[in-house]
N, C-alpha and C. Protein backbone atom coordinates (compact mmCIF):
# COMPACT_ATOMS: atom_id res chain seq x y z
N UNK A 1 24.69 -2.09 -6.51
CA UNK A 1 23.66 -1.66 -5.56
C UNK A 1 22.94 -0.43 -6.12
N UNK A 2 21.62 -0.48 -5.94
CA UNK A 2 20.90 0.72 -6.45
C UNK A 2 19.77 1.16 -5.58
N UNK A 3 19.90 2.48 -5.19
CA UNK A 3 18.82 3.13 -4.35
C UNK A 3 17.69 3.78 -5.24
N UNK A 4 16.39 3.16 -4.09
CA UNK A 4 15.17 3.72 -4.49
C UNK A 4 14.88 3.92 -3.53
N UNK A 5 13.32 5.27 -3.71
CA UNK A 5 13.35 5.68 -2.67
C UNK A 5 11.61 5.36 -2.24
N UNK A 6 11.08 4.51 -1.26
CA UNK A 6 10.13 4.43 -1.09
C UNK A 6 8.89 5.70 -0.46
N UNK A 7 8.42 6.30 -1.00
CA UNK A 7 7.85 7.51 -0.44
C UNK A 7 6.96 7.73 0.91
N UNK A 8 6.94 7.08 1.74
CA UNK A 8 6.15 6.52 3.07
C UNK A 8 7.20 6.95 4.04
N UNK A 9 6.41 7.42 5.45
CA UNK A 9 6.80 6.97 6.64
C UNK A 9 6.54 6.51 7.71
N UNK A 10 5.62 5.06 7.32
CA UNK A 10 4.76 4.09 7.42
C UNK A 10 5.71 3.35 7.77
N UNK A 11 6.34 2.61 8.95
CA UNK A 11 7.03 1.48 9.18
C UNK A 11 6.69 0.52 8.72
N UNK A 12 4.89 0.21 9.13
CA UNK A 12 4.76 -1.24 8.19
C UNK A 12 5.02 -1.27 6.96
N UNK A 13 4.34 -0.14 5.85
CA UNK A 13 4.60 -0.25 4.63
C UNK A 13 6.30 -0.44 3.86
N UNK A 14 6.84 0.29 4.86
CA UNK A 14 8.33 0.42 4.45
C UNK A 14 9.17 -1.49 4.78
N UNK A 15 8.38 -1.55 6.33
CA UNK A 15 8.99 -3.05 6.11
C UNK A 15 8.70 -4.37 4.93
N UNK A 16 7.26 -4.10 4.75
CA UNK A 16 6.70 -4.95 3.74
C UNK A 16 7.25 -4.80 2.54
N UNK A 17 7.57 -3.60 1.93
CA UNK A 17 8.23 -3.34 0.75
C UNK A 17 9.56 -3.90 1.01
N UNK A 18 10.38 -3.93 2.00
CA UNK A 18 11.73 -4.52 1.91
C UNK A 18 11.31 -6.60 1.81
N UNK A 19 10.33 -6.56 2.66
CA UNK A 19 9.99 -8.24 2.21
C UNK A 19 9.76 -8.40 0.69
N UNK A 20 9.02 -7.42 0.08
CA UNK A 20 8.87 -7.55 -1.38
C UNK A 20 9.84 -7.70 -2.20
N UNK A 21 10.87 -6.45 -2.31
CA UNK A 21 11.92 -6.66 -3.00
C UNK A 21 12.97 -6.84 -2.12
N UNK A 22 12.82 -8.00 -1.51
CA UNK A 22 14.53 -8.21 -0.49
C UNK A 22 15.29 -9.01 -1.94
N UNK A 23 14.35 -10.18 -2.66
CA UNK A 23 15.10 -10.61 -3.58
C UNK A 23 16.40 -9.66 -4.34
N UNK A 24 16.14 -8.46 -4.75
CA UNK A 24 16.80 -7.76 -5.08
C UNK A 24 18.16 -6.84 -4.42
N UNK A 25 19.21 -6.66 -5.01
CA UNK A 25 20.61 -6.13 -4.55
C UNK A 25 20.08 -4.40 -4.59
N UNK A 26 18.97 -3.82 -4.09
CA UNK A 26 18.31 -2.77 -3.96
C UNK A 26 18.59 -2.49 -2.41
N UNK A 27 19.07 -0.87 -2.14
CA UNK A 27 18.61 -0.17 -0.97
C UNK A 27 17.47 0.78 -1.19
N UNK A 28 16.15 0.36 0.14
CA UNK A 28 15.16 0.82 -0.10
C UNK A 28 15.20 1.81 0.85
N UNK A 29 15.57 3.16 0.40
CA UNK A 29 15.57 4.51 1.45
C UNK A 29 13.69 4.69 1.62
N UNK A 30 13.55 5.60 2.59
CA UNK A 30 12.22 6.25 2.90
C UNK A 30 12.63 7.61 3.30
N UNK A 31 10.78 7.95 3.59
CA UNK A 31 10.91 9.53 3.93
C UNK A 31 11.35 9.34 5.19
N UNK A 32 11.78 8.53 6.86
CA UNK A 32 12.17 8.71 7.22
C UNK A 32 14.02 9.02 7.58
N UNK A 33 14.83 8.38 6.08
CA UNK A 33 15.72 8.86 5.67
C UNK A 33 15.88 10.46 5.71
N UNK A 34 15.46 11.38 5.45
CA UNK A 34 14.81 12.37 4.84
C UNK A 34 13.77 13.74 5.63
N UNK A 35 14.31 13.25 6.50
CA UNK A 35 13.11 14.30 7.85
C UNK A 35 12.93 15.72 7.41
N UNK A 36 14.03 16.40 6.25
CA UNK A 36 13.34 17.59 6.02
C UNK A 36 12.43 17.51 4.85
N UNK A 37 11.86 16.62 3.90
CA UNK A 37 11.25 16.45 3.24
C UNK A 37 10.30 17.18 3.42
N UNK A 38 9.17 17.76 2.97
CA UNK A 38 7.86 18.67 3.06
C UNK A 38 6.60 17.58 3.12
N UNK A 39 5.82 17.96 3.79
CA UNK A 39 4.73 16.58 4.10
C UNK A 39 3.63 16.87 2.32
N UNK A 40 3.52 16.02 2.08
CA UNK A 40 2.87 15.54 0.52
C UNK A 40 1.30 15.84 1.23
N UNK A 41 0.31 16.44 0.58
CA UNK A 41 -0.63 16.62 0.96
C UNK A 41 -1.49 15.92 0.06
N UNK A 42 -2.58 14.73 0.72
CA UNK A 42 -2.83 13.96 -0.26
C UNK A 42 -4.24 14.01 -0.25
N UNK A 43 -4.32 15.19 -1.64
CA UNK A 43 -5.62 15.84 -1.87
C UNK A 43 -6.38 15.21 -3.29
N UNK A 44 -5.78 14.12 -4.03
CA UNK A 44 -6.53 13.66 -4.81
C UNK A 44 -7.74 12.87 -4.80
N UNK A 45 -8.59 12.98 -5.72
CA UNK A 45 -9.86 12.43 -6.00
C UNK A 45 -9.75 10.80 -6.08
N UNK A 46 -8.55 10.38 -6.20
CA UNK A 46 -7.99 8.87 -6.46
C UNK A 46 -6.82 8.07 -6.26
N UNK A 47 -7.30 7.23 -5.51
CA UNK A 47 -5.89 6.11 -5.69
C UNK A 47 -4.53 6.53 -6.10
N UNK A 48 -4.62 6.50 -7.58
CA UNK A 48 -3.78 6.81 -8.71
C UNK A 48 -3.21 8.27 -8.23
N UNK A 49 -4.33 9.59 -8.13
CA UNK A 49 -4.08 10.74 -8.23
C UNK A 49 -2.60 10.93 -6.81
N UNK A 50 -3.20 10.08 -5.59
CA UNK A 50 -2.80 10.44 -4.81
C UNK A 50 -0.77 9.75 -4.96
N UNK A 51 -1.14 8.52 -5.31
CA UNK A 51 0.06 7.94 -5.54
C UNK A 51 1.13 8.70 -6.37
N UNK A 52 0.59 9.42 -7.37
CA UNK A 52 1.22 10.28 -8.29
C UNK A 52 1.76 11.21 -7.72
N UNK A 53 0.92 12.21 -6.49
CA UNK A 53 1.56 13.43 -6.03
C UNK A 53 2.75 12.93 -5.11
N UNK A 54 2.68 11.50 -4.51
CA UNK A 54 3.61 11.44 -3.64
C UNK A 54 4.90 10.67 -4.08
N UNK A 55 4.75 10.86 -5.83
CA UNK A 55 6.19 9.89 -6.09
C UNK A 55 6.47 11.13 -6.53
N UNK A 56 5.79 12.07 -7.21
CA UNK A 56 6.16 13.15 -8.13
C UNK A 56 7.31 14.03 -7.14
N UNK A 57 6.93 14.46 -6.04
CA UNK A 57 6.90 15.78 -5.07
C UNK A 57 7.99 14.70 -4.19
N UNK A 58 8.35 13.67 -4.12
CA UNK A 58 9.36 12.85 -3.20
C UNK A 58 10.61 12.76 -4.33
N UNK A 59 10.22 12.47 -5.47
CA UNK A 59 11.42 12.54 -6.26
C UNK A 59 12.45 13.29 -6.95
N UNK A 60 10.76 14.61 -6.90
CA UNK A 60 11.96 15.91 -7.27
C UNK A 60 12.75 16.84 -5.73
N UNK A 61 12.54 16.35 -4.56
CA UNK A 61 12.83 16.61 -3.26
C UNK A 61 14.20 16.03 -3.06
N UNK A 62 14.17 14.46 -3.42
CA UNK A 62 15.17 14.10 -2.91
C UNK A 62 16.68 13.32 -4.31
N UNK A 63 15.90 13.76 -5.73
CA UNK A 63 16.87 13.06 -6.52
C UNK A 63 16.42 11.53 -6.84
N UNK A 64 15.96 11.30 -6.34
CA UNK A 64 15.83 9.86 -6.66
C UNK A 64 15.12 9.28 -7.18
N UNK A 65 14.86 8.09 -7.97
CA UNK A 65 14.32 6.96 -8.68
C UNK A 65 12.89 6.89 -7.15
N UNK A 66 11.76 7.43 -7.53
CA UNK A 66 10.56 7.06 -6.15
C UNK A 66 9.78 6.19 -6.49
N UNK A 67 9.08 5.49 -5.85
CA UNK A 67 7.93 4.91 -5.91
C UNK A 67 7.24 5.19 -4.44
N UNK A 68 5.66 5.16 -4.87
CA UNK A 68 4.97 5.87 -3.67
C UNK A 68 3.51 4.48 -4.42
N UNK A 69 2.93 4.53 -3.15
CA UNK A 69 1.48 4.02 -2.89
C UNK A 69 0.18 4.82 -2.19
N UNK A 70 -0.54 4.43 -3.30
CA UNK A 70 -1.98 4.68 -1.77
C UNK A 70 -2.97 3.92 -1.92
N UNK A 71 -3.47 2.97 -0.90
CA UNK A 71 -4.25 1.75 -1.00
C UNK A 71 -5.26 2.41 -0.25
N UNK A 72 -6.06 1.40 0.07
CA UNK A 72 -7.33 1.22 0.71
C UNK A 72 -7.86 0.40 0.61
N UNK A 73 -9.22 0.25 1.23
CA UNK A 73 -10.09 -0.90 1.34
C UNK A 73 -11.85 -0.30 0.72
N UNK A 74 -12.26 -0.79 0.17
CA UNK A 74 -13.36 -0.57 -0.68
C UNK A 74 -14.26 -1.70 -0.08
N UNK A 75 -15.47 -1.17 0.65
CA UNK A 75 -16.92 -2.12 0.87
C UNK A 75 -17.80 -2.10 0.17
N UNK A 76 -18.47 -2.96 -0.32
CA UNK A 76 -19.47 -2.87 -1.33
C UNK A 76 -20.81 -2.36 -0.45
N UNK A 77 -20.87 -2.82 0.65
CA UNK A 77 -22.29 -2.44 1.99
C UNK A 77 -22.08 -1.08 1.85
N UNK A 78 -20.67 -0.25 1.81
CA UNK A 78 -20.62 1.41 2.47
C UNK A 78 -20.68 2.05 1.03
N UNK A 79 -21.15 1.46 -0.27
CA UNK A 79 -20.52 1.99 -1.30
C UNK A 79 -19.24 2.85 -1.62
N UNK A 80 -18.41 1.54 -1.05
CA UNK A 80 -16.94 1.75 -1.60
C UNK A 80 -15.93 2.27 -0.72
N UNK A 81 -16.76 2.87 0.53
CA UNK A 81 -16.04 3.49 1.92
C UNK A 81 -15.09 2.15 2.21
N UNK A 82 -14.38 2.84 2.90
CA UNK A 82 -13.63 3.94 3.40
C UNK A 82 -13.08 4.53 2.08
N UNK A 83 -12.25 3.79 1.04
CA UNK A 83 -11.80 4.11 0.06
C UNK A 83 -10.15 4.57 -0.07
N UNK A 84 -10.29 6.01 -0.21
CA UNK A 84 -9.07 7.15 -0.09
C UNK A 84 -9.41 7.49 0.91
N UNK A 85 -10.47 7.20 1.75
CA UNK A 85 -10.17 8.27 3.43
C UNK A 85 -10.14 6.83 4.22
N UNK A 86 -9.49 5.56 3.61
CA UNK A 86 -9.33 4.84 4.54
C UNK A 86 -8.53 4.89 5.89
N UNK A 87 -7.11 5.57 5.83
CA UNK A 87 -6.28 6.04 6.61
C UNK A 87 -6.89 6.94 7.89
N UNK A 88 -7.94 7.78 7.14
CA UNK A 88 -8.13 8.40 7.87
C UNK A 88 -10.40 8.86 8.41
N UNK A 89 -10.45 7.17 8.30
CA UNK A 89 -12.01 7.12 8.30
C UNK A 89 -12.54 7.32 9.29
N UNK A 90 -11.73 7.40 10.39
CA UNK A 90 -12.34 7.38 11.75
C UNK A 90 -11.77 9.21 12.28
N UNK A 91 -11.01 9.64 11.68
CA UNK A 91 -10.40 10.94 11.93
C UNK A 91 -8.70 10.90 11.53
N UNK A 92 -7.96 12.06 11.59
CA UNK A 92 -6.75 11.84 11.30
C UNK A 92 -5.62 11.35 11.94
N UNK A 93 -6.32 11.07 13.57
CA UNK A 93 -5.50 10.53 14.20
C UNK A 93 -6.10 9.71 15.06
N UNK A 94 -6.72 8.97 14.64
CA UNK A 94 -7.50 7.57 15.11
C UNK A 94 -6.83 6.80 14.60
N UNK A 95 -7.07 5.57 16.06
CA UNK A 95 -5.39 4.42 15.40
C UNK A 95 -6.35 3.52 15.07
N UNK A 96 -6.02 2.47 14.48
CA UNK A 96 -6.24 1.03 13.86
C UNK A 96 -7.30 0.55 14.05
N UNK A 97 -7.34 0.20 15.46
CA UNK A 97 -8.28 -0.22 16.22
C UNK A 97 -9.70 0.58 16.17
N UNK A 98 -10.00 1.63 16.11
CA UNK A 98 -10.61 2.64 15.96
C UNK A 98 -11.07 2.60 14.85
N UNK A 99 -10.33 2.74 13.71
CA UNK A 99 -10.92 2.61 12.62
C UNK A 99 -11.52 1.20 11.95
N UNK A 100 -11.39 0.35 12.59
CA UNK A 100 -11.98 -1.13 12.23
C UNK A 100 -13.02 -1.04 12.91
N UNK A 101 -13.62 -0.47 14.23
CA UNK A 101 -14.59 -0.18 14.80
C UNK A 101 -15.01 0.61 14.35
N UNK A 102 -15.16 1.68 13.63
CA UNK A 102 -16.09 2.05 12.97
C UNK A 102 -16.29 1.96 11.59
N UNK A 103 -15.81 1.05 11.11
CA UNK A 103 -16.38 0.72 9.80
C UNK A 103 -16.99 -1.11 9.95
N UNK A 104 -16.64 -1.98 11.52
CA UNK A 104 -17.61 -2.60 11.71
C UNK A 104 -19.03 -2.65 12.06
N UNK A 105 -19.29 -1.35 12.78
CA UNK A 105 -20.43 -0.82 13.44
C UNK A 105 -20.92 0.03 12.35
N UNK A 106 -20.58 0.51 11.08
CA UNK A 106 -21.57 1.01 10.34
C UNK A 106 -21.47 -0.06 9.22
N UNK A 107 -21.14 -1.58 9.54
CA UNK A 107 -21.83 -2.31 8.63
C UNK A 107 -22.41 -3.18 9.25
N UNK A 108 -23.08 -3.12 10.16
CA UNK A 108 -24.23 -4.05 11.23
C UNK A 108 -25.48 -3.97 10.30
N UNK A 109 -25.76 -5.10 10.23
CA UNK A 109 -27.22 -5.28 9.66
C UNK A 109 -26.81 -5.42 7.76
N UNK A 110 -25.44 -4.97 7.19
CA UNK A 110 -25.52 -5.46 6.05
C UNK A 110 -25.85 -6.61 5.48
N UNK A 111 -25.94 -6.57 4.19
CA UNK A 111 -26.30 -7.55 3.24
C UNK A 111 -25.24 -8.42 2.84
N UNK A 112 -24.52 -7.57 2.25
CA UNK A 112 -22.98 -7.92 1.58
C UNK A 112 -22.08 -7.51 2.77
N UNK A 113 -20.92 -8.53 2.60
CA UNK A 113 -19.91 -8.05 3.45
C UNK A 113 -18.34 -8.37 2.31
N UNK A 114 -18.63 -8.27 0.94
CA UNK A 114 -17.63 -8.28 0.05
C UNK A 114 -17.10 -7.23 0.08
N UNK A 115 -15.71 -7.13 -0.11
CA UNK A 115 -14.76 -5.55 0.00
C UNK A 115 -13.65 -6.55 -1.09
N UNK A 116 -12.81 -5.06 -1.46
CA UNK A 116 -11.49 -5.43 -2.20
C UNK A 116 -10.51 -4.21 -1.16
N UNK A 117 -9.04 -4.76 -1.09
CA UNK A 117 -8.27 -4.16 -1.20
C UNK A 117 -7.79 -3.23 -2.00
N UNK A 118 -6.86 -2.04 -2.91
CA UNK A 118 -6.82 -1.92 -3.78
C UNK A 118 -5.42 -0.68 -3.26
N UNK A 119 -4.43 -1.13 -4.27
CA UNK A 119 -3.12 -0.55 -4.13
C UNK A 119 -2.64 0.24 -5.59
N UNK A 120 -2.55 1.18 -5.76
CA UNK A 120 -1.87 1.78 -7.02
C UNK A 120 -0.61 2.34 -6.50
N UNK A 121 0.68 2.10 -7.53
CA UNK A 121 2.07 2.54 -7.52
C UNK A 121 2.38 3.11 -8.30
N UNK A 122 2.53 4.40 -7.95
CA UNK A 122 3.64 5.47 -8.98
C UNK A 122 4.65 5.45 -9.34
N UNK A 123 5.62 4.99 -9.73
CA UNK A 123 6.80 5.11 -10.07
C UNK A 123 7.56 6.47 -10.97
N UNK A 124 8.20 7.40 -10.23
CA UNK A 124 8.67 8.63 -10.65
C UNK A 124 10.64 8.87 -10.64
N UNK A 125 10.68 9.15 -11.53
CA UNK A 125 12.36 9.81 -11.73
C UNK A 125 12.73 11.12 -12.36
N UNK A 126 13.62 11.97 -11.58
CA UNK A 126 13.32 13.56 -11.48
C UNK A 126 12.29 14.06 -11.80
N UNK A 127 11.48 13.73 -11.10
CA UNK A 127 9.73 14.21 -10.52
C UNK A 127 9.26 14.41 -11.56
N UNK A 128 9.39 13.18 -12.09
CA UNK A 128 8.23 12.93 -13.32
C UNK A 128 7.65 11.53 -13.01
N UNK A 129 6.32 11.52 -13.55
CA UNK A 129 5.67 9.80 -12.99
C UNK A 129 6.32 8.89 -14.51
N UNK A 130 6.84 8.07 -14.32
CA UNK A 130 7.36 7.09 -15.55
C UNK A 130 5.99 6.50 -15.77
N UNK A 131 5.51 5.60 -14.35
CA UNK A 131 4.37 4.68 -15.03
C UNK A 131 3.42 4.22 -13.57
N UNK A 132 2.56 3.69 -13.67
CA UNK A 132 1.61 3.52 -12.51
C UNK A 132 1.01 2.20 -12.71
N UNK A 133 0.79 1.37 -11.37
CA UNK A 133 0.47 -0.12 -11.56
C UNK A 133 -0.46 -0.11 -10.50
N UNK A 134 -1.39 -1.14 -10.74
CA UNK A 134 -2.57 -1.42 -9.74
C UNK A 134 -2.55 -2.55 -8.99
N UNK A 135 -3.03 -3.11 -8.31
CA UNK A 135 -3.22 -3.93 -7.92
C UNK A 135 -4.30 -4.87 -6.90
N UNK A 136 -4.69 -5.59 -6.70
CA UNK A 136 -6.33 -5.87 -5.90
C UNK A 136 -6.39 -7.08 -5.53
N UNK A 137 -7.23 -7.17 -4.35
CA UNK A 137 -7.61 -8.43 -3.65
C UNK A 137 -8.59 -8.21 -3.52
N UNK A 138 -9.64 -9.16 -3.81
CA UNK A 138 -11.17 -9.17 -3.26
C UNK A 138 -11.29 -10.24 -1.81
N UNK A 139 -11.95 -10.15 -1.30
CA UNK A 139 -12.65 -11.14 -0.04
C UNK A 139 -13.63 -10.40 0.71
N UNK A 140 -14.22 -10.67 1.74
CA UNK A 140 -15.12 -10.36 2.82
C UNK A 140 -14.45 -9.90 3.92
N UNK A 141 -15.21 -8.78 4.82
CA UNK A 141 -15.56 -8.12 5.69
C UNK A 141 -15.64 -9.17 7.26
N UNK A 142 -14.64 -9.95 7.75
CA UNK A 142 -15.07 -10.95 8.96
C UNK A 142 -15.97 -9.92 9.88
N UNK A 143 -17.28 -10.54 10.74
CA UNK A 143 -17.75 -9.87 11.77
C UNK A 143 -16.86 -9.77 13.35
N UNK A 144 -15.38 -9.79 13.43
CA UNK A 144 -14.88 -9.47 14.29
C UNK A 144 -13.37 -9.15 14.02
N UNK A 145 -12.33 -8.49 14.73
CA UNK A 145 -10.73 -8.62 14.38
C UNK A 145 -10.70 -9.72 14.54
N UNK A 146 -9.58 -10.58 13.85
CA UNK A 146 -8.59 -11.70 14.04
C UNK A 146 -7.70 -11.61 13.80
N UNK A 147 -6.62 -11.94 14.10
CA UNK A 147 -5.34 -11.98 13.89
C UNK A 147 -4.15 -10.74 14.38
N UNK A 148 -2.94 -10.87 14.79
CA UNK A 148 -2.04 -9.71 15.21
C UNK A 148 -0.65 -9.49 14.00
N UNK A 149 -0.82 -10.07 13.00
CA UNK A 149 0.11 -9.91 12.34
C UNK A 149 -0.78 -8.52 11.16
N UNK A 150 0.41 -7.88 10.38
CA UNK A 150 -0.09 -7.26 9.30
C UNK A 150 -0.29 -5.55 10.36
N UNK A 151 -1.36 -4.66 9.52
CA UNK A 151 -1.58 -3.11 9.85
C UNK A 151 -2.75 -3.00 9.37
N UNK A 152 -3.19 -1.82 9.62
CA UNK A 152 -4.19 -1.40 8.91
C UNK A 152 -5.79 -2.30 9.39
N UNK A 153 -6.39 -2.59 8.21
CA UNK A 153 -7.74 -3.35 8.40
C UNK A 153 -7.32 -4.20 8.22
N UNK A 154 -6.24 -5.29 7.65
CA UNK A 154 -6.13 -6.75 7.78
C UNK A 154 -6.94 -7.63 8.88
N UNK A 155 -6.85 -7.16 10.14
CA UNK A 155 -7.57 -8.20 11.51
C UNK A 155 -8.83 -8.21 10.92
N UNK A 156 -9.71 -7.15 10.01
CA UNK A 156 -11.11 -7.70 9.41
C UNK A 156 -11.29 -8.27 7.49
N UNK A 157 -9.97 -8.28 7.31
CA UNK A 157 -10.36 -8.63 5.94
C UNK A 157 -9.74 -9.96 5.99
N UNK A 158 -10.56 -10.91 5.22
CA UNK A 158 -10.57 -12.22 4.63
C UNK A 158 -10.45 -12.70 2.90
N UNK A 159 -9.15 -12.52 2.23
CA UNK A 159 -9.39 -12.89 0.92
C UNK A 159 -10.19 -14.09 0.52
N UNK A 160 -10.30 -13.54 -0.76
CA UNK A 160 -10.97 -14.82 -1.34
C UNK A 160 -10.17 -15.90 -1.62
N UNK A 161 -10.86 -17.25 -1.01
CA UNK A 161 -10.03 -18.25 -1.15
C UNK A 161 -9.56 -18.62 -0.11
N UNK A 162 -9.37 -17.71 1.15
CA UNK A 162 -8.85 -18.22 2.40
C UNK A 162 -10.36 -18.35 3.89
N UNK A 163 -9.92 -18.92 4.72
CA UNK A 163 -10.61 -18.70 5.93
C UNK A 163 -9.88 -17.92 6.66
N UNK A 164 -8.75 -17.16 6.63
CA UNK A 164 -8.14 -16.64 7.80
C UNK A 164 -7.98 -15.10 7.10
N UNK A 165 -7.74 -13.63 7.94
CA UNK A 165 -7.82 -12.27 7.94
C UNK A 165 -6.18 -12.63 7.50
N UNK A 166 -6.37 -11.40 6.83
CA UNK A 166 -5.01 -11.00 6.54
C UNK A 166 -4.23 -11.43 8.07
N UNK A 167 -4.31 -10.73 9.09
CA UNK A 167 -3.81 -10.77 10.32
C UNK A 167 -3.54 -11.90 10.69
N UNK A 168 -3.93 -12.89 10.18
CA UNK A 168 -4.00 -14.24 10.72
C UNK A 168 -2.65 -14.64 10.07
N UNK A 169 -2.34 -14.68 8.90
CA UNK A 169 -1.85 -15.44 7.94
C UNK A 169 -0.50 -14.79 7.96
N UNK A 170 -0.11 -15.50 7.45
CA UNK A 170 1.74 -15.84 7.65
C UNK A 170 2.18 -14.38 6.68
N UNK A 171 3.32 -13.61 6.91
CA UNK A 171 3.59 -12.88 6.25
C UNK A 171 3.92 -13.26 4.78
N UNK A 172 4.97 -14.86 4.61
CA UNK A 172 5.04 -15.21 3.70
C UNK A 172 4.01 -15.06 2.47
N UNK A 173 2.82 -15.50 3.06
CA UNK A 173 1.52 -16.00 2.59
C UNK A 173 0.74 -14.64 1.99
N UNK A 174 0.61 -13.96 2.94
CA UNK A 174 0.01 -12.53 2.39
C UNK A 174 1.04 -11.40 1.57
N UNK A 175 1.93 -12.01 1.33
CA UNK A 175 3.15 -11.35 0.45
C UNK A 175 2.61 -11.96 -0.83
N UNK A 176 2.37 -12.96 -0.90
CA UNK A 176 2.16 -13.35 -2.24
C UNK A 176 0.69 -13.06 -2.97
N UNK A 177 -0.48 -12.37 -2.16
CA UNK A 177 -1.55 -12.53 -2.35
C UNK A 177 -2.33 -11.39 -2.33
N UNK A 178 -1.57 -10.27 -1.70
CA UNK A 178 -2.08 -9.22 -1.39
C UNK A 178 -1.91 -8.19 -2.39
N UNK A 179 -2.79 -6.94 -2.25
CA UNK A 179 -3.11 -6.06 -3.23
C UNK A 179 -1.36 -4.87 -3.53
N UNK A 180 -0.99 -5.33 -2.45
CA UNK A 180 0.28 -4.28 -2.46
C UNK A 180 1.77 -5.04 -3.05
N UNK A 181 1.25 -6.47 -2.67
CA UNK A 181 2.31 -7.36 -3.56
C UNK A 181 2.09 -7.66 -5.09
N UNK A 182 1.28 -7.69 -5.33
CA UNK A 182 0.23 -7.40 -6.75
C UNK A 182 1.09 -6.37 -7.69
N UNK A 183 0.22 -5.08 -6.92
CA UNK A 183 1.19 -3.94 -7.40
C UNK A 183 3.10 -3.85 -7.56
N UNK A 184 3.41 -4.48 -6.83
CA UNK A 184 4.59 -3.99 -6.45
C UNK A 184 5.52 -5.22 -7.45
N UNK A 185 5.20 -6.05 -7.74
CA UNK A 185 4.96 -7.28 -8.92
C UNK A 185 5.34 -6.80 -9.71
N UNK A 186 4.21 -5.95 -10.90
CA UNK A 186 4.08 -5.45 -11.38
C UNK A 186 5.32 -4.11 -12.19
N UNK A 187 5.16 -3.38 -10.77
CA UNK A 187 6.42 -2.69 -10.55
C UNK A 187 7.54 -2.92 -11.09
N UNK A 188 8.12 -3.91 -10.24
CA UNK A 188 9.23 -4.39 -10.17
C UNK A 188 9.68 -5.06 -11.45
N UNK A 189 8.89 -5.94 -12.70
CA UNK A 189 9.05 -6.12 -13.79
C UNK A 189 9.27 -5.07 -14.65
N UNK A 190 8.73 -3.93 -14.63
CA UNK A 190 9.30 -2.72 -14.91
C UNK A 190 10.12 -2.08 -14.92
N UNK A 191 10.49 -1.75 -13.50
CA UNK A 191 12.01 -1.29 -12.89
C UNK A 191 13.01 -2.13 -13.63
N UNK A 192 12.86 -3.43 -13.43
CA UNK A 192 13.76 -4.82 -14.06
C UNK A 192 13.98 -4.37 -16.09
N UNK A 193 13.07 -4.13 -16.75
CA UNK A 193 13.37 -3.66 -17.90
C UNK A 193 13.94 -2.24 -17.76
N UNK A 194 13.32 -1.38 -17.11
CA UNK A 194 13.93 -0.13 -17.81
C UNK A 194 15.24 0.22 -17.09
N UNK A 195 15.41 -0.43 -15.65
CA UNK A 195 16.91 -0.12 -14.78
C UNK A 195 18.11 -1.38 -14.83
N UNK A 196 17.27 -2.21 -16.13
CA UNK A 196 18.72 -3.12 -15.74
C UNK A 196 20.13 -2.95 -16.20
N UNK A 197 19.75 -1.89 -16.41
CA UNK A 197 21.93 -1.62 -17.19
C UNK A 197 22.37 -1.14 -15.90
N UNK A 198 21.78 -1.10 -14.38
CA UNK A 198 22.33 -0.42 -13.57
C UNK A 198 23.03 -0.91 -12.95
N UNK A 199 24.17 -1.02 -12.96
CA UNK A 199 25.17 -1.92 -11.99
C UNK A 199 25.15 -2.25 -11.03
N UNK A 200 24.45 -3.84 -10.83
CA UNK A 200 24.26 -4.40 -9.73
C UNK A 200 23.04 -4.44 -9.10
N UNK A 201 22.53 -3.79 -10.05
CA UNK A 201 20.59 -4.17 -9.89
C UNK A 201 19.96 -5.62 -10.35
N UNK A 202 20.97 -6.26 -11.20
CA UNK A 202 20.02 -8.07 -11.33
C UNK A 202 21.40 -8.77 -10.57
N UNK A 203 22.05 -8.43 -9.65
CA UNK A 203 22.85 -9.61 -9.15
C UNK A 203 21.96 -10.52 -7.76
């Protein structure tokens, strides 16, 4: 058995990551493990930047093997909005709903309604970054929510290739397709080379 420590205290994200690597004989701790942890202030210019401060600053906190994320959603109509202030596009404590309403209502009257997802993963051990992976989904912007499954903007995003919002679609389904399973893919072929002498990490 081998602990990693997922850097979130994001229930959805933390559950989705255990759907990701359930295959694996892995315990996936979080920052809610961890309540005195110091809150990561996520002041980078990027994706990447931000993912970095929060595996770096979680791993030398708590000892452990981290991996951290920071996604978003990119519109081609908002040039590229929400982006890195996706979390927090509508304010810092505007919920879900809120924030899909206002990034539907400031794309009324667009042209394009193409967006990508886009997930980068840090991977850090004694708060150093080992290596960083990307990952992406393109599709469209639906003109309404659908669906109750998933977080975030899923009820308005539609990959390419499907008719149904993230929200719609089976967890199975968006595990395999999505920008954070992508990444975490990625990841995990990694972890798999450089941690497999660890006892009981490929059983």
């Amino acid at each position: 058995m081998f602990d990693i420590l997922a850097a979130t205290k994001n229930a959805h994200k933390i559950e989705e990551f255990k759907e990701l690597l359930g295959a694996k004989d892995v315990t996936i701790l979080s920052l809610l493990d961890f309540p005195d942890a110091p809150e990561v202030i996520e002041d980078g210019a990027t994706f990447e930047e931000n993912a970095r401060k929060k595996a770096t600053e979680s791993s030398a906190f708590t000892g452990l093997a981290t991996f951290a994320d920071d996604s978003g959603l990119e519109v081609e109509a908002l040039g590229g909005a929400p982006g890195i202030q996706s979390a927090r596009y509508a304010g810092p404590n505007a919920s879900n709903e809120e924030r899909i309403k206002k990034l539907l209502d400031n794309m009324k009257g667009a042209s394009s309604r193409k967006a990508r997802f886009v997930c980068v993963i840090a991977l850090a051990n004694n708060g150093e970054v080992m290596e960083t992976f990307t990952g992406e989904v393109k599709g469209t912007i639906s003109e309404e929510p659908r669906g109750s499954n998933g977080f975030g903007y899923d009820p308005i995003f539609v990959p390419d290739g499907y008719t149904k919002t993230f929200a719609e679609l089976d967890a199975e389904v968006k595990n395999k397709i999505s920008h954070r399973a992508r990444a975490v893919k990625a990841a995990l072929e990694f972890i798999e080379d450089e941690l497999s002498t660890v006892d009981g990490f490929d059983e």
